[in-house]
Protein backbone atom coordinates (compact mmCIF):
# COMPACT_ATOMS: atom_id res chain seq x y z
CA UNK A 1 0.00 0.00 0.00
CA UNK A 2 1.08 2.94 -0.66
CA UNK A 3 0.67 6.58 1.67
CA UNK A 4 1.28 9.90 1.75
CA UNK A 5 1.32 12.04 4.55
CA UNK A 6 1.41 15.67 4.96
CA UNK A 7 2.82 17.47 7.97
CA UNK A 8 3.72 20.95 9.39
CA UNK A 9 7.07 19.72 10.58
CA UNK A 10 10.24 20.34 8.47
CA UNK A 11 11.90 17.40 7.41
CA UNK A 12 14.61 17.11 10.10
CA UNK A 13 11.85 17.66 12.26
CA UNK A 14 10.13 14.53 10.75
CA UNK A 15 12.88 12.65 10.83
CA UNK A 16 14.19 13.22 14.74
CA UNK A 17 10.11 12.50 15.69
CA UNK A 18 10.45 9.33 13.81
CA UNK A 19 13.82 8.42 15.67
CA UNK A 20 12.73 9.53 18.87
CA UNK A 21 9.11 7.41 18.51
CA UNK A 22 11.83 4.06 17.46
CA UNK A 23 13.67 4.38 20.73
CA UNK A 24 10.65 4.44 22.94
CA UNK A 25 10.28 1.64 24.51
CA UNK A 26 7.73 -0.76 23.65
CA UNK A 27 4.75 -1.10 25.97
CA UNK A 28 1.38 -2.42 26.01
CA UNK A 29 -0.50 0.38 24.57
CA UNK A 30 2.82 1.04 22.31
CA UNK A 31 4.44 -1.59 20.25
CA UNK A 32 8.30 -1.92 19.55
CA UNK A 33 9.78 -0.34 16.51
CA UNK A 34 12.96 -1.14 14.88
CA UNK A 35 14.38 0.86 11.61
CA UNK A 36 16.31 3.22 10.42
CA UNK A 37 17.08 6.73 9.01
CA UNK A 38 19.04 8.52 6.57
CA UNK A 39 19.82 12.09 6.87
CA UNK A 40 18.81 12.47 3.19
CA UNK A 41 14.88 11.56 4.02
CA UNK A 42 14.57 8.25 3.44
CA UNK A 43 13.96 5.99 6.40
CA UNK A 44 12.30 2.48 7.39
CA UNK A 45 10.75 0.80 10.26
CA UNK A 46 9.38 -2.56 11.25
CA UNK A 47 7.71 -4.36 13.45
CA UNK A 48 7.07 -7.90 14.77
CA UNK A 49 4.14 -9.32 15.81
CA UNK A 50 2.84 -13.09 16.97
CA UNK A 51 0.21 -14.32 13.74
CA UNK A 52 -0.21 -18.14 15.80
CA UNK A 53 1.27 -19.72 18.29
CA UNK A 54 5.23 -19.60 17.39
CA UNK A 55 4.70 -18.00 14.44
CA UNK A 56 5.34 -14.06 14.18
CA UNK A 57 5.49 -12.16 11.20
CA UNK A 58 7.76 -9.10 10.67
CA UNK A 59 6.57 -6.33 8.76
CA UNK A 60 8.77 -3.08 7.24
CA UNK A 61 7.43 0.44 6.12
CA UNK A 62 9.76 2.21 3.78
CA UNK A 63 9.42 5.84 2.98
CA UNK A 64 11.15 9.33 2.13
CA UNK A 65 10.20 12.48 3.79
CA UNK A 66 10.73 15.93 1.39
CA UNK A 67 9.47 18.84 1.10
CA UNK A 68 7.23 20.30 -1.74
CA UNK A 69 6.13 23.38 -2.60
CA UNK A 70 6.57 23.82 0.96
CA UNK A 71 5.00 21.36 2.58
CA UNK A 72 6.78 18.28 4.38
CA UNK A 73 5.34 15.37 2.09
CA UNK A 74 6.07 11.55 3.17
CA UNK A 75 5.92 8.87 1.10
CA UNK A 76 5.48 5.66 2.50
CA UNK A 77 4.98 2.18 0.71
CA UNK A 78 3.86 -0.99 3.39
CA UNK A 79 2.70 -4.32 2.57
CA UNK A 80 -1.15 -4.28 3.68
CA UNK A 81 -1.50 -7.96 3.63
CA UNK A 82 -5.58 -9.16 3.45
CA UNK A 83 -8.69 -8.69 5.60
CA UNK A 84 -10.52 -11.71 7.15
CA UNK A 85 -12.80 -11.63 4.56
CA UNK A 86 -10.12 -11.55 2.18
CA UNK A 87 -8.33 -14.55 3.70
CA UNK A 88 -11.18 -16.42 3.90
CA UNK A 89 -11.63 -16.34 0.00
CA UNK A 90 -8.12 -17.48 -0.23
CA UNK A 91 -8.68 -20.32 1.65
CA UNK A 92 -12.22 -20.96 -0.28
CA UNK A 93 -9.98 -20.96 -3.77
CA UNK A 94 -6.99 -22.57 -2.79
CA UNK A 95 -9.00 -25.58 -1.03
CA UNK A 96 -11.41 -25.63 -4.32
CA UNK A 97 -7.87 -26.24 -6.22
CA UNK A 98 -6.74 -28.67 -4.23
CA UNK A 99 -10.30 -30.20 -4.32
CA UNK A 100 -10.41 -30.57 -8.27
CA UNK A 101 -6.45 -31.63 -8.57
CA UNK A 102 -7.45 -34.36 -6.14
CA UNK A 103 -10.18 -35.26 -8.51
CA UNK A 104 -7.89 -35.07 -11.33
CA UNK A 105 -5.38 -38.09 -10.70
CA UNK A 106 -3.11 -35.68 -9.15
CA UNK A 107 -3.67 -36.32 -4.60
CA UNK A 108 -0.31 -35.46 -4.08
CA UNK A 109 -0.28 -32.28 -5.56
CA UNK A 110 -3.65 -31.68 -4.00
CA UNK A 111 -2.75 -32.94 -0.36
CA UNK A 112 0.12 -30.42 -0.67
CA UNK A 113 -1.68 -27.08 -1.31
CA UNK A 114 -3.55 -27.32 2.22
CA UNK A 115 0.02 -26.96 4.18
CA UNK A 116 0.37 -24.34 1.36
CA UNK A 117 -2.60 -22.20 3.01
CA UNK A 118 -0.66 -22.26 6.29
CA UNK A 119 2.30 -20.86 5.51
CA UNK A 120 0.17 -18.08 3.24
CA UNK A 121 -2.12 -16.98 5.98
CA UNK A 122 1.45 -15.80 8.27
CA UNK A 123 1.98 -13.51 6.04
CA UNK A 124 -1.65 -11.81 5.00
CA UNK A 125 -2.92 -11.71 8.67
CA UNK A 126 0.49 -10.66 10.01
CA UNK A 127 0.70 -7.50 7.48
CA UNK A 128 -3.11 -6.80 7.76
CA UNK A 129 -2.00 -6.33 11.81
CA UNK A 130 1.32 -4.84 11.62
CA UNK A 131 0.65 -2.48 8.53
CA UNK A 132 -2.25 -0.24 10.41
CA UNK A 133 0.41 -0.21 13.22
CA UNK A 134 2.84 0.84 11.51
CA UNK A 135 0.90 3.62 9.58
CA UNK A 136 -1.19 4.88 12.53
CA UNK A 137 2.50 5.04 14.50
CA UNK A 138 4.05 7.31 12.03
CA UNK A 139 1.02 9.50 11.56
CA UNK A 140 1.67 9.85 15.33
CA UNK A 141 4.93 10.25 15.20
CA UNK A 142 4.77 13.06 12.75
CA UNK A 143 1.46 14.68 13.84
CA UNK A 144 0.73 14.17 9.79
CA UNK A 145 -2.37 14.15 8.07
CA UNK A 146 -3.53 11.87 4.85
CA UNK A 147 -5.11 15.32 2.97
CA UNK A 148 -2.78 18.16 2.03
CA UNK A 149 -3.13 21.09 3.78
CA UNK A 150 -5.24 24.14 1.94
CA UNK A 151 -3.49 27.13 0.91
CA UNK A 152 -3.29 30.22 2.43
CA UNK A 153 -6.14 32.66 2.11
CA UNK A 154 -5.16 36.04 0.25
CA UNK A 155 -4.59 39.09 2.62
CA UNK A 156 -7.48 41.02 2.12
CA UNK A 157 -7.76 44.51 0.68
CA UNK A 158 -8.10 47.38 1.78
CA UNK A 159 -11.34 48.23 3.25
CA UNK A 160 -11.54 51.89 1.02
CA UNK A 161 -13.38 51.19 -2.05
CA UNK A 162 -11.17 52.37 -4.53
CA UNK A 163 -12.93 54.38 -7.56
CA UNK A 164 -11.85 52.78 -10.71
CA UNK A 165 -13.19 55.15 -14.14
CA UNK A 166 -15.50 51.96 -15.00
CA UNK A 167 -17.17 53.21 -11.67
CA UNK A 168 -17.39 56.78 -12.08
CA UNK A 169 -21.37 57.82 -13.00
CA UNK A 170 -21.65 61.05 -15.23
CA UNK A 171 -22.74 62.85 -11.80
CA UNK A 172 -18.90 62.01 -10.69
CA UNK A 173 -17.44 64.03 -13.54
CA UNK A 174 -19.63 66.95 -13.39
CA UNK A 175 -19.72 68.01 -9.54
């Protein structure tokens, strides 16, 4: 998935708040970032997190903070892995497959796809978790927001009305 944010920090700003969040400690309201940063904007940070039992999956968000017609702009690209829902029609396909291979001539093949589902569920439900972390932890992090912010009204003018000739009446030329 991919994310920009928009913030009112500059980007050394954004880039010490993003440091400073990764050597917080992790607790149970805040989860344990690891990463890194470059002083030329890029950075990255990951997290672990238990999917079942033993099994943890680690997840890394990538991005470059820079600045843009002067805003702070941060692009950030994490795998989003699947919804439940989403899973679930994984599983639905992948068990139909093995299903009709089975029916084929081919049980080998088709006994081997259901460890297959295992091993692809780590990944989609662990990135599902870890990627909303991950993004809701550097919107934090960087006070940032998903919409740019709007320009700058105009100073207004002055309050005088200023008479223009397209305004002047034929009484205006004559008194």
């Amino acid at each position: 998935m991919r994310l920009t944010l928009y913030t009112d920090k500059t980007v050394s700003q954004a880039l010490a708040a993003i440091n400073e969040r990764m050597q917080a400690k992790g607790s149970a309201s805040r989860t344990a970032l690891d990463g890194w940063i470059e002083k030329n904007g890029t950075f990255s940070i990951s997290m672990t997190s238990p999917v079942i039992g033993k099994f943890s999956r680690t997840t890394r968000l990538s991005g470059k903070i820079e600045r843009q017609s002067g805003i702070t702009v941060a692009h950030c690209d994490v795998p989003n892995g699947a919804p439940p829902r989403g899973r679930l029609w994984v599983f639905i396909a992948l068990g139909l497959i093995a299903l009709v291979l089975i029916g084929a001539g081919s049980p080998l093949i088709g006994i081997a796809i259901l460890p297959l589902s295992v091993l692809i569920y780590i990944p989609l439900a662990g990135d599902y978790h870890n990627s909303a972390v991950l993004t809701t932890e550097v919107q934090r992090a960087l006070k940032a927001k998903t919409t740019p912010p709007k320009p700058a009204k105009p100073a207004p003018k002055s309050a005088a009305p200023s008479r223009t000739t397209a305004s002047l009446t034929t009484k205006d030329l004559f008194d």
